[in-house]
Protein backbone atom coordinates (compact mmCIF):
# COMPACT_ATOMS: atom_id res chain seq x y z
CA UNK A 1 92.22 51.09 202.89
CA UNK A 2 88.44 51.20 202.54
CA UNK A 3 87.62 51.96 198.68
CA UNK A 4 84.71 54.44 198.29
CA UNK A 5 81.36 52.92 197.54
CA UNK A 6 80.23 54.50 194.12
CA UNK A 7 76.92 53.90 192.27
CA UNK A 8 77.27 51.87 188.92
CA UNK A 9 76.22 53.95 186.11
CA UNK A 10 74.46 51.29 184.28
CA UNK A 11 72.14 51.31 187.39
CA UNK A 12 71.80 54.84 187.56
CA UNK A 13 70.70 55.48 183.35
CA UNK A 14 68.40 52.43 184.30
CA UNK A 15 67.16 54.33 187.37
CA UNK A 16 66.37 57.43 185.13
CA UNK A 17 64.55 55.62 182.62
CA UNK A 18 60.89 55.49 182.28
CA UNK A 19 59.94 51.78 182.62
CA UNK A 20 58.94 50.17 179.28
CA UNK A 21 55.16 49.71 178.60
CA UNK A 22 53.59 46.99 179.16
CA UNK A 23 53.36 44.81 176.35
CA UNK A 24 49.62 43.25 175.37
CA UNK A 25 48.78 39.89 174.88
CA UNK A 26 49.05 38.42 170.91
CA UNK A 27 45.44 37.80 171.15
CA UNK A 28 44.38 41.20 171.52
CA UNK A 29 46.07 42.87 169.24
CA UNK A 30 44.26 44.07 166.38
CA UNK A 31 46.38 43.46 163.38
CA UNK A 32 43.69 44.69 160.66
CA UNK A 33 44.31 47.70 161.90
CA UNK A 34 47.82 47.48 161.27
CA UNK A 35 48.25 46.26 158.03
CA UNK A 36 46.94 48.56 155.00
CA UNK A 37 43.75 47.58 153.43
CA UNK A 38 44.15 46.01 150.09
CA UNK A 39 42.25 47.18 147.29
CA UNK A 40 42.44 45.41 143.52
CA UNK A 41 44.16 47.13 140.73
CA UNK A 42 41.68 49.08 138.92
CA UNK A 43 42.02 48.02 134.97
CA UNK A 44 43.04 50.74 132.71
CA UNK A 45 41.15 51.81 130.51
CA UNK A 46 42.22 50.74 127.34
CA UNK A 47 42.86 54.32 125.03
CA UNK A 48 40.23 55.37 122.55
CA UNK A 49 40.70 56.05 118.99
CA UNK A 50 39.40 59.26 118.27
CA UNK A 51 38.91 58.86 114.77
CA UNK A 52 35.33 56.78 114.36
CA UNK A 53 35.28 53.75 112.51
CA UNK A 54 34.67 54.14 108.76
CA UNK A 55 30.68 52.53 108.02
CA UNK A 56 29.80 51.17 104.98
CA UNK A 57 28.03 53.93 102.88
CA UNK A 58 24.95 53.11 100.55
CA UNK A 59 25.84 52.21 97.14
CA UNK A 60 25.21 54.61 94.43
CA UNK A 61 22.79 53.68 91.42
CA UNK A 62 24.72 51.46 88.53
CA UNK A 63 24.79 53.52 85.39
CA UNK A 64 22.65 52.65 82.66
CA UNK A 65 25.12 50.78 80.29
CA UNK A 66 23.50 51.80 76.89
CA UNK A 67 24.58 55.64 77.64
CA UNK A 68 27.84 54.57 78.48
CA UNK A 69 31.24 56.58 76.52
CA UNK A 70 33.81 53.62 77.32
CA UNK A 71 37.18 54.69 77.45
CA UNK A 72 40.45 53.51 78.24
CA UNK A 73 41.30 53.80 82.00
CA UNK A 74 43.82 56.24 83.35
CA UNK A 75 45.96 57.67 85.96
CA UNK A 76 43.47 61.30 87.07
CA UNK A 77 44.97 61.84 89.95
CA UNK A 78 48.29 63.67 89.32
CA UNK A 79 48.37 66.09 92.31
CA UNK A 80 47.24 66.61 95.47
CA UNK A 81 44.51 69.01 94.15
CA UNK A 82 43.02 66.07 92.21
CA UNK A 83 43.40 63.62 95.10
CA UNK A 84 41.42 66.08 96.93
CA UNK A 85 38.64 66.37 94.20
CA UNK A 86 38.54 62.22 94.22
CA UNK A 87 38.39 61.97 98.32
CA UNK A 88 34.73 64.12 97.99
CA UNK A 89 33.84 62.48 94.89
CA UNK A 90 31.27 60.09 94.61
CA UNK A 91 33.81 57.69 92.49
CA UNK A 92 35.27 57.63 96.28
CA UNK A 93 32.10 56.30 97.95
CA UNK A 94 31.77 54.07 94.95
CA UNK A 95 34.85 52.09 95.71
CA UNK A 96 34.45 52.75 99.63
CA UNK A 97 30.68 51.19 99.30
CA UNK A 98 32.03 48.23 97.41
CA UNK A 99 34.59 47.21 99.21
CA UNK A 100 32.94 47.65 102.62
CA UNK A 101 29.67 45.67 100.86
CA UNK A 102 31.92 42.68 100.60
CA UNK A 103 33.20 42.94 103.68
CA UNK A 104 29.81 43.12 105.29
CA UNK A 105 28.15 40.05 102.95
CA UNK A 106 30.90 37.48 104.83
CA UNK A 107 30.38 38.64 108.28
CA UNK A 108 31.04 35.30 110.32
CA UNK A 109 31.16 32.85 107.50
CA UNK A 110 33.72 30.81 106.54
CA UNK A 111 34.50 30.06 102.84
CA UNK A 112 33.54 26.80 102.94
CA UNK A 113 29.65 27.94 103.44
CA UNK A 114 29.63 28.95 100.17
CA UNK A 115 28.84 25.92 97.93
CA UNK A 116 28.90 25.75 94.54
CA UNK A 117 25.20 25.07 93.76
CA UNK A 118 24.81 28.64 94.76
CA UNK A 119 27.05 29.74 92.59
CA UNK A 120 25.86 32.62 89.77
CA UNK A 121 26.72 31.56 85.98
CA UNK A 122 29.18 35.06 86.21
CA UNK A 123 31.17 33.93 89.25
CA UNK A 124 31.28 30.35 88.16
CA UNK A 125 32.75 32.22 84.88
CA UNK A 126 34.91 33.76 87.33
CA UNK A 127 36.55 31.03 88.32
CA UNK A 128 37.55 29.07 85.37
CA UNK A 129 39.23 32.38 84.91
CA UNK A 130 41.17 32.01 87.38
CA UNK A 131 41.69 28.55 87.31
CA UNK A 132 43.61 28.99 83.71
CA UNK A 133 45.84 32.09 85.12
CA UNK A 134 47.01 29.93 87.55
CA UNK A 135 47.39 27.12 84.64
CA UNK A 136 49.57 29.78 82.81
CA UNK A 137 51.65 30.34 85.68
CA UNK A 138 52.35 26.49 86.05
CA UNK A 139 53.04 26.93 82.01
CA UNK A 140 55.64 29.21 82.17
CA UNK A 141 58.15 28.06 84.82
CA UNK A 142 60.65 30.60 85.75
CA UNK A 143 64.43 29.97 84.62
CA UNK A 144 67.48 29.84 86.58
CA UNK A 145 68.41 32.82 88.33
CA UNK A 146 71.15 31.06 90.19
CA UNK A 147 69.77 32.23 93.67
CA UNK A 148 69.14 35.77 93.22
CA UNK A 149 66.30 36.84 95.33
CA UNK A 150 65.30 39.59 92.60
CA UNK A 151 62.84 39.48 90.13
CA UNK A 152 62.45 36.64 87.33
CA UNK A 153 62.03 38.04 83.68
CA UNK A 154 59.86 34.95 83.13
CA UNK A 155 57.11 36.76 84.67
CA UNK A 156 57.01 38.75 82.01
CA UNK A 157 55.89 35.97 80.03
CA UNK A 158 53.19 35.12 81.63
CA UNK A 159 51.62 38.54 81.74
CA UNK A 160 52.28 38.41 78.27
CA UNK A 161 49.98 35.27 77.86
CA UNK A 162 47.50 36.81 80.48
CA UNK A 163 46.90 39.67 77.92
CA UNK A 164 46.54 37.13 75.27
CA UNK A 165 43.90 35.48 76.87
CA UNK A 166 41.63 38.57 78.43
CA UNK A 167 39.68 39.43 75.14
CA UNK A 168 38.11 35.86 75.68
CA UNK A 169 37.39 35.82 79.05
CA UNK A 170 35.25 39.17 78.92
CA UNK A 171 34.43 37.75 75.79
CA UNK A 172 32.59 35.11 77.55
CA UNK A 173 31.87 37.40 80.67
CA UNK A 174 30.55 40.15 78.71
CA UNK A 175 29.31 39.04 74.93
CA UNK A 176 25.77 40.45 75.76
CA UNK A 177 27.00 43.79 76.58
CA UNK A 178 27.10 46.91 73.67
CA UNK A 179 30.79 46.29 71.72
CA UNK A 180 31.42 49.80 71.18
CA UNK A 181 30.73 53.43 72.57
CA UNK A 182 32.01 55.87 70.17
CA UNK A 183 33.96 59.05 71.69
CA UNK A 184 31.77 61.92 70.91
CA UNK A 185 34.62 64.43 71.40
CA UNK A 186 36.40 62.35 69.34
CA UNK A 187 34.67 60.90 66.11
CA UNK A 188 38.03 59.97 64.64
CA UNK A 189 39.66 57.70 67.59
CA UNK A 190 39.26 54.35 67.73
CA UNK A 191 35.66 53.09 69.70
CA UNK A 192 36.90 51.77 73.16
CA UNK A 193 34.59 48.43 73.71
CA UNK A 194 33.37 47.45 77.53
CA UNK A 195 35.81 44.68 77.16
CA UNK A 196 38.92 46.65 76.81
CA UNK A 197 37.90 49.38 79.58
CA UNK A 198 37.17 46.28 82.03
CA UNK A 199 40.61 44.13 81.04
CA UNK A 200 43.16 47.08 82.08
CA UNK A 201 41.82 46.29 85.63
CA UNK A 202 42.60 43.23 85.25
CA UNK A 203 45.70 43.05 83.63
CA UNK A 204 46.98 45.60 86.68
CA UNK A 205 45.90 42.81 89.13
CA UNK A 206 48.56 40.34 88.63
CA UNK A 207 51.55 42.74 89.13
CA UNK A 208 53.98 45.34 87.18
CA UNK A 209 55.54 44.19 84.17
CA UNK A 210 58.68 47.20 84.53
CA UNK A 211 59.27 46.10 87.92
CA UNK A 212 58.43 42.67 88.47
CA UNK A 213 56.61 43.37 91.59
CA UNK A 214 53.23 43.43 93.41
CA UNK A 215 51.47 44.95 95.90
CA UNK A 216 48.39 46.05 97.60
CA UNK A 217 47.75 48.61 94.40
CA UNK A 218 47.54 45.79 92.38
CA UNK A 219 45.06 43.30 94.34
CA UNK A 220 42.98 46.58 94.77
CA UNK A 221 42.88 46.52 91.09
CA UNK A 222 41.42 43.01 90.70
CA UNK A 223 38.61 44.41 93.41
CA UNK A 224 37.88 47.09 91.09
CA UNK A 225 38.03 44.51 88.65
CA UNK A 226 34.71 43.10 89.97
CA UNK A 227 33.41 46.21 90.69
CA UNK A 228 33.77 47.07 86.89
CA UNK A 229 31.50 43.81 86.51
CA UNK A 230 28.81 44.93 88.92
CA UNK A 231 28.62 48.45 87.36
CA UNK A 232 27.84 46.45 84.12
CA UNK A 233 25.18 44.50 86.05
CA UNK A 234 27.22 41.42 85.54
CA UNK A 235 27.48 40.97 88.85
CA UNK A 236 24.61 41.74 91.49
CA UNK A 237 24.59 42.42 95.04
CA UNK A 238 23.55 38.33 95.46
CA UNK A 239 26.82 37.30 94.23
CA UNK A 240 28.63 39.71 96.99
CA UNK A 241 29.04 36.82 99.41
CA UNK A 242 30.54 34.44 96.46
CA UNK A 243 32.81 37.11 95.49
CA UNK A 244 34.51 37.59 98.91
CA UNK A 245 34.64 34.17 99.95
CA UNK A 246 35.12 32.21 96.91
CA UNK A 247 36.13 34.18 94.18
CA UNK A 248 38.96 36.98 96.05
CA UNK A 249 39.71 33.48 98.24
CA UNK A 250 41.07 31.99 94.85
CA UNK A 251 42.56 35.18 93.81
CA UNK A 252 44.77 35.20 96.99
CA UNK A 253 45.98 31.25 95.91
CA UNK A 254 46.66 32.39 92.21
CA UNK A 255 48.72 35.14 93.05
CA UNK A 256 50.98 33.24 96.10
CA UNK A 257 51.40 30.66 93.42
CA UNK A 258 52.91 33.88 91.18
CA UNK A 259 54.83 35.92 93.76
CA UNK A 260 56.05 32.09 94.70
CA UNK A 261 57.46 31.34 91.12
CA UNK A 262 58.39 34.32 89.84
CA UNK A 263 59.60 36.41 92.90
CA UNK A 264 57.98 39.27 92.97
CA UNK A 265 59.37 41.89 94.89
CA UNK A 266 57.32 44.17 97.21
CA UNK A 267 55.91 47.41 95.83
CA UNK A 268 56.64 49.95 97.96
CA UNK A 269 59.17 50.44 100.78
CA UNK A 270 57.42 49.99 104.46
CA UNK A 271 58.82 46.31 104.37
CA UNK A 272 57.92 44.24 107.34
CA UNK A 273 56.51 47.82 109.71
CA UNK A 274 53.63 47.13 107.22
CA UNK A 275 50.83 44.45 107.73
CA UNK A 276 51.95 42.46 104.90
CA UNK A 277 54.86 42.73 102.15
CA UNK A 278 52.16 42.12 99.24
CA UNK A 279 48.46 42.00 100.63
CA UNK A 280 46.06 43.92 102.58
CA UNK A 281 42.45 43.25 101.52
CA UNK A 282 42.83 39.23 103.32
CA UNK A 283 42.96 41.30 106.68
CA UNK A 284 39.80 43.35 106.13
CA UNK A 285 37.77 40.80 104.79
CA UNK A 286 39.09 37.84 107.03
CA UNK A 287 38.42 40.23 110.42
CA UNK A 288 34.94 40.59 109.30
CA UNK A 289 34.75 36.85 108.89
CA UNK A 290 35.93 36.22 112.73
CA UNK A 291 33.92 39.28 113.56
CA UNK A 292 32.03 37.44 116.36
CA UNK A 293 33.68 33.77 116.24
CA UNK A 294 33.20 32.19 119.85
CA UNK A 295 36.71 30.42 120.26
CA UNK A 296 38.85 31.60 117.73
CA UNK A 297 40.10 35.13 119.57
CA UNK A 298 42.85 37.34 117.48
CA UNK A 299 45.64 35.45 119.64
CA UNK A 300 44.65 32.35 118.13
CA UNK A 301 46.89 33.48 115.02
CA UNK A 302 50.42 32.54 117.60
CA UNK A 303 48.72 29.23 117.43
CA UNK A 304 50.05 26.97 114.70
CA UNK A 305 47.48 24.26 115.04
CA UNK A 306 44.65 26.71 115.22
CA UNK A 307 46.50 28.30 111.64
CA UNK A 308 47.00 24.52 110.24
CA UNK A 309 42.94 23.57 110.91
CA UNK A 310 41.31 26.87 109.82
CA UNK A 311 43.77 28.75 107.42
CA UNK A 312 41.54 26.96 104.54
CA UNK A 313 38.51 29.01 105.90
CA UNK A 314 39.73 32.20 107.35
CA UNK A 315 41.35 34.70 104.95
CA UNK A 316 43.00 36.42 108.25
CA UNK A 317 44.06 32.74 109.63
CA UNK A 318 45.27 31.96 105.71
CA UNK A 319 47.63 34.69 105.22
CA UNK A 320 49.38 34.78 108.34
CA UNK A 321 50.19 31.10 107.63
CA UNK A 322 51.22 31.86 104.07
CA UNK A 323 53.32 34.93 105.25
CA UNK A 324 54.95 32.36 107.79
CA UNK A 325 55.92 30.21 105.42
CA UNK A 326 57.38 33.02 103.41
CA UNK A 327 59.95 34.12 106.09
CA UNK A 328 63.26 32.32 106.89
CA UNK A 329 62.72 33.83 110.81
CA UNK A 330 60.20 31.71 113.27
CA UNK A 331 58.10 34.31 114.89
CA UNK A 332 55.51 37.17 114.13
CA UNK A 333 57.04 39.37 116.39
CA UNK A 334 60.52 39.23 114.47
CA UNK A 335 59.16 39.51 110.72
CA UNK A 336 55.82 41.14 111.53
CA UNK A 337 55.54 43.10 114.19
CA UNK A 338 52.61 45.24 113.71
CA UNK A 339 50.33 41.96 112.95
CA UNK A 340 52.15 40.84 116.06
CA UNK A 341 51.07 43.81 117.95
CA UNK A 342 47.50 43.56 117.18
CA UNK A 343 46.49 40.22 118.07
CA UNK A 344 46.65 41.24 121.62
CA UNK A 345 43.34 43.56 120.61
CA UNK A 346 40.27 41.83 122.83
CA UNK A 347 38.30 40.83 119.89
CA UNK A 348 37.99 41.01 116.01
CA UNK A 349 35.71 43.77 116.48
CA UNK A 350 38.59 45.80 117.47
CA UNK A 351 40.51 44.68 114.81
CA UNK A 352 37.66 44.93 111.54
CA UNK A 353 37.32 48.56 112.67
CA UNK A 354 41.12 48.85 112.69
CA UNK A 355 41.63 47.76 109.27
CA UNK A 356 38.34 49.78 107.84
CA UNK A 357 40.09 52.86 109.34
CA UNK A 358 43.64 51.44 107.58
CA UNK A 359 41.75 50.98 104.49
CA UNK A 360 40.89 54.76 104.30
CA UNK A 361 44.16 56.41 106.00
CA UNK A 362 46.97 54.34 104.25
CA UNK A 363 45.27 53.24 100.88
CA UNK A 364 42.53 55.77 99.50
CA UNK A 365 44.10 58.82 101.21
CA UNK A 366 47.70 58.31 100.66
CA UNK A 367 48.91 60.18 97.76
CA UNK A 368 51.95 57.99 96.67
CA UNK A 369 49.10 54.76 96.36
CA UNK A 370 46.16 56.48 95.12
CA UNK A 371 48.45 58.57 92.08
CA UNK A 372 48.17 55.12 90.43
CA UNK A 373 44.16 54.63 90.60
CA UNK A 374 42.26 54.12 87.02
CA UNK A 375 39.60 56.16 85.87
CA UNK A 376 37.15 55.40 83.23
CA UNK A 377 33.41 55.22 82.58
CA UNK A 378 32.92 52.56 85.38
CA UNK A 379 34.81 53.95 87.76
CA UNK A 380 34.89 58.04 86.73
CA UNK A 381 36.95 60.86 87.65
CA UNK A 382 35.45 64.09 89.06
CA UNK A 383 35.02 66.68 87.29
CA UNK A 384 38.10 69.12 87.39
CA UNK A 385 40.89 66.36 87.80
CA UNK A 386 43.68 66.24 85.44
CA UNK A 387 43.79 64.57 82.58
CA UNK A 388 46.59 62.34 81.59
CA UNK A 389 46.82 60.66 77.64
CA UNK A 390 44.54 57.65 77.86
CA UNK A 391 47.06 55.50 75.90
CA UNK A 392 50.08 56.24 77.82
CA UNK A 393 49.39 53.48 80.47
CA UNK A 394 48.46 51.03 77.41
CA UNK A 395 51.82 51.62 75.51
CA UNK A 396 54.09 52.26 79.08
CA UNK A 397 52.62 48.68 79.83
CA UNK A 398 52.69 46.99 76.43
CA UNK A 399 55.65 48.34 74.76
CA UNK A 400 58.36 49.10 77.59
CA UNK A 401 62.10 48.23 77.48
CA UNK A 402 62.63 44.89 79.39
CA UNK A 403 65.26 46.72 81.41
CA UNK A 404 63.99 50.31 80.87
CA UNK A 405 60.08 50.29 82.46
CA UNK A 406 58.73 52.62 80.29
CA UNK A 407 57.41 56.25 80.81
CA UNK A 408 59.06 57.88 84.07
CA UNK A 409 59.52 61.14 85.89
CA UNK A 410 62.46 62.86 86.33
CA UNK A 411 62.92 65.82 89.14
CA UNK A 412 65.44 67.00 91.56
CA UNK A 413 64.32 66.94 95.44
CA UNK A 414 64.79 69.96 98.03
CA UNK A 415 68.34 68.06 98.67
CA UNK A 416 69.34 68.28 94.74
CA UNK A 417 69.12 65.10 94.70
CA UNK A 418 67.87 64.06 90.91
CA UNK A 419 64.85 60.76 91.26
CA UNK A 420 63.75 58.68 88.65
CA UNK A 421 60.51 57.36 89.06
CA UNK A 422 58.30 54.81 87.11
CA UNK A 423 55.32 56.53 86.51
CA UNK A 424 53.23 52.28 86.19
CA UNK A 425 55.26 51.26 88.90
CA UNK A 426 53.75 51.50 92.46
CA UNK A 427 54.67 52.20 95.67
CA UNK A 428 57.36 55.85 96.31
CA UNK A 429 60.63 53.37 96.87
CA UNK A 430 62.59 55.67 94.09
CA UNK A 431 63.10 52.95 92.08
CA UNK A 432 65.15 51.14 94.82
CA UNK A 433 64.44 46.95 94.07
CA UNK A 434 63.77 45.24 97.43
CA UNK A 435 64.70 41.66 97.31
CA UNK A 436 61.60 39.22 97.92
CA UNK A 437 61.10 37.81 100.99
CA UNK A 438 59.29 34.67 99.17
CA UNK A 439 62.22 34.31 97.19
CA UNK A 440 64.75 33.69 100.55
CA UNK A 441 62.44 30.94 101.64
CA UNK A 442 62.11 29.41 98.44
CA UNK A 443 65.81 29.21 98.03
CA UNK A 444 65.86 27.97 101.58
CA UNK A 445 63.41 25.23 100.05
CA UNK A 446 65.93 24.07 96.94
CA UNK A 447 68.80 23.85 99.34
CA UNK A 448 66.96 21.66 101.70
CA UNK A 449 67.32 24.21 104.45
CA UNK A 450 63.86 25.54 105.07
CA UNK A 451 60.84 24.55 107.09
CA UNK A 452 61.25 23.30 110.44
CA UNK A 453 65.03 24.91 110.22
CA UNK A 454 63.84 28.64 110.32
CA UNK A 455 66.07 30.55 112.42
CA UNK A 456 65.29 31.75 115.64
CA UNK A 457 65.78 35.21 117.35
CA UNK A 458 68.12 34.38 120.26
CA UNK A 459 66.11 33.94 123.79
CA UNK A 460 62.95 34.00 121.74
C-alpha cells in the first residue's frame, strides 16, 4: 500500500517565512555609527570652603613703654562672655597680626637663608637662651621609671632650674628697659618689673609642671613670648624673618629634646585625629615656607628621602619626620591620618590657607584652649573681662603639691558626674593622663626594638 505523500513541516514554517535580509558587505558598514561616542570624564570640581581664608591684619601701634602699669599675667578669660569680648578685641588682632607677620616674613625661604651675620644683637641673645635650656635639659637626666610611658618627675627639675635662670636672661634681654611700674590702684603691692611680666610667658612655654605635659597652649606661649619682646621694641619687624626661621626653628629642637627625655604627655585629648600630639605652629609656618616651592609638592612628605634631605630646612618637612620617629607604627595614614589626608591637597597654597583658618577655628576660638591665655600690659585684656587674682597662676605654678597640681575646679556635669579639673593644666581631658607617644618609641629604642622594626598595619 501506497503511503500518502505529506508536506514536511520544516519546509512548510520555512515556506512561510520572510526570507532573511540581505546582509552588507564588512566594508560598508559604518561602525562609528554604531558604537557610542566617547567623551572624557569631566574633572570634578574640587569643593569650596566657604569660610575665606584668614589675611594677615595690620599690626597695631607698640605702646609707649614709659606709660606702661606692668603686671603679672593672668587667666581673663573665664567664660564664654569674656572669650567673646577677647575675639573683637584688639588684644585678638594683636596676636592674629603677629603670628600671621611671621608667617608672611618666611614665605619660600628655607632656614638655612638666614645667616648669622644678619642676625640682630636681641635674637642672637635669643639663642644662647636657648642654647642653655637645652644645656639644662641634658643636665638633668630623667631617672628610671622602669618603662612607664607616663610622665618623669625629673622634669620638674628642670623647670625648676629654668625659673632660676629667667631673671638673667631678660636681665640681659631687657636691662635698658624701666625696672618697675608701680600699680596705681594699688600703692601698697609689690611693683611688677617688665622682666617678671615677660618671664611667665616664658616659663609657660616649656610645659606644665602639675601635669608633666605639653601642648600647642604652651608653644603658643613662647610666640607670645616674642611678641612680649616686640611690644617692648626689643624686637622689630626686621628681626621677623630671624624669629621664624631661626629662632622658633631652635625652639622646636629644644623642646623634642624635652618631650624626648622627660615624656611629656599630650595636653589635651584629640590624640592622633589632631595634626600633631604636641605642635601646631611648625605646620603654619613651614606651609608658608613651601608656599610656592617648584618640586617639593605636599605629597613629597610620604617620601622619606625627600624628609631625610630637607627636614633641616622645612619646619613642615621637619616635624613630620620627628613625629615619625616618635611612633612605633610605619605609616602616616595609621598614626596621623588627618596630616595624611591633606597631603593629597594640589599645592601648599591649599594647605597655608588651611592651617590659617585652623589657627583661628581650633586655637583662638576654642574655649577649652583660649581659657588658659595670659593677659597683662603687653598683651591686655578688654575691657569688661573677668578678673582672676594675678598671683594665683604664680603660686598654682610655684608652690603646687608634686602629686596634687595645685588650684582646680570642682563641678558636677548634666550626668552628675563630679570633674576635677586643673585650672594651669591645658587641654579639657578631665584630668585623664594620656601616655606619651615619644615615650613608646623611646622604650622601643632601650630595648633595641625600634627603628627600622616599626610595625606595620597588615596589607599596608
Amino acid at each position: 500500500m501506497d503511503r500518502p505523500q505529506t508536506e514536511p513541516l520544516a519546509q512548510t514554517s520555512l515556506s512561510s517565512s520572510p526570507p532573511p535580509p540581505a546582509t552588507p558587505p564588512t566594508s560598508s558598514i559604518n561602525l562609528k555609527a554604531r558604537i557610542p561616542k566617547l567623551e572624557p570624564r569631566r574633572k570634578r570640581a574640587e569643593p569650596s570652603n566657604p569660610v575665606p581664608v584668614p589675611e594677615t591684619p595690620a599690626p597695631p601701634p607698640r605702646p609707649d613703654v614709659s606709660t606702661l602699669t606692668f603686671k603679672m599675667p593672668s587667666r581673663r578669660i573665664l567664660s564664654p562672655t569674656d572669650h567673646d569680648l577677647f575675639l573683637a578685641s584688639p588684644a585678638y588682632r594683636l596676636v592674629l597680626s603677629f603670628v600671621f607677620g611671621l608667617a608672611d616674613s618666611i614665605v619660600d625661604t628655607p632656614i638655612s637663608a638666614v645667616n648669622d651675620s644678619e642676625l640682630s644683637e636681641p635674637v642672637k641673645t635669643i639663642l644662647r637662651i636657648l642654647d642653655e635650656a637645652e644645656a639644662l635639659c641634658r643636665d638633668s637626666p630623667p631617672n628610671d621609671q622602669g618603662g612607664s610611658r607616663f610622665g618623669n618627675k625629673v622634669f620638674r627639675t628642670f623647670l625648676d632650674k629654668i625659673r632660676q635662670r629667667t631673671p638673667e636672661w631678660h636681665n640681659a634681654l631687657l636691662g635698658r628697659l624701666p625696672s618697675t611700674s608701680t600699680a596705681p590702684n594699688n600703692p601698697e603691692a609689690a611693683p611688677v618689673t617688665a622682666t617678671e611680666e615677660a618671664a611667665v610667658y616664658l616659663n609657660q612655654s616649656f610645659g606644665n609642671r602639675a601635669r608633666i605635659d605639653y601642648g600647642s597652649g604652651h608653644e603658643l606661649n613662647f610666640v607670645m613670648w616674642l611678641l612680649c619682646l616686640y611690644q617692648l621694641s626689643v624686637l622689630e619687624r626686621s628681626d621677623f624673618r630671624a624669629l621664624g626661621l631661626r629662632v622658633f626653628a631652635r625652639y622646636l629642637d629644644v623642646m623634642r629634646l624635652v618631650q624626648s627625655s622627660y615624656y611629656l604627655e599630650p595636653a589635651g585629648s584629640h590624640g592622633v585625629w589632631g595634626l600633631d600630639d604636641y605642635q601646631f605652629l611648625p605646620f603654619l609656618l613651614g606651609a608658608s615656607q613651601l608656599l610656592h616651592h617648584p618640586l617639593i609638592t605636599p605629597r613629597a612628605i610620604h617620601l622619606e628621602l625627600t624628609l631625610e634631605e630637607f627636614a633641616h630646612e622645612y619646619m613642615y618637612l621637619g616635624q613630620v619626620a620627628f613625629v615619625n620617629s616618635t611612633k612605633t607604627i610605619k605609616g602616616l595614614r595609621w598614626h596621623s591620618p588627618m596630616l595624611d589626608d591633606i597631603s593629597s591637597a594640589k599645592n601648599w597654597s591649599k594647605i597655608e590657607g588651611g592651617m590659617r583658618r585652623m589657627f583661628v577655628s581650633e586655637v583662638l576660638r576654642k574655649l577649652p584652649v583660649m581659657q588658659h591665655f595670659l593677659f597683662g600690659s603687653l598683651i591686655p585684656a578688654a575691657g569688661g573681662m573677668s578678673e582672676q587674682d594675678p598671683t594665683a597662676l604664680g603660686a598654682a605654678d610655684a608652690d603646687e603639691d608634686a602629686d596634687e597640681g595645685g588650684e582646680v575646679d570642682v563641678f558636677d556635669d548634666k550626668d552628675g558626674v563630679r570633674h576635677v579639673h586643673q585650672l594651669a593644666g591645658w587641654g579639657d581631658c578631665c584630668g585623664i593622663k594620656v601616655p606619651s607617644s615619644i615615650a613608646a618609641a623611646e622604650e622601643m629604642r632601650k630595648r633595641g626594638t625600634g627603628g627600622e622594626h616599626l610595625r606595620r598595619i597588615p596589607f599596608d
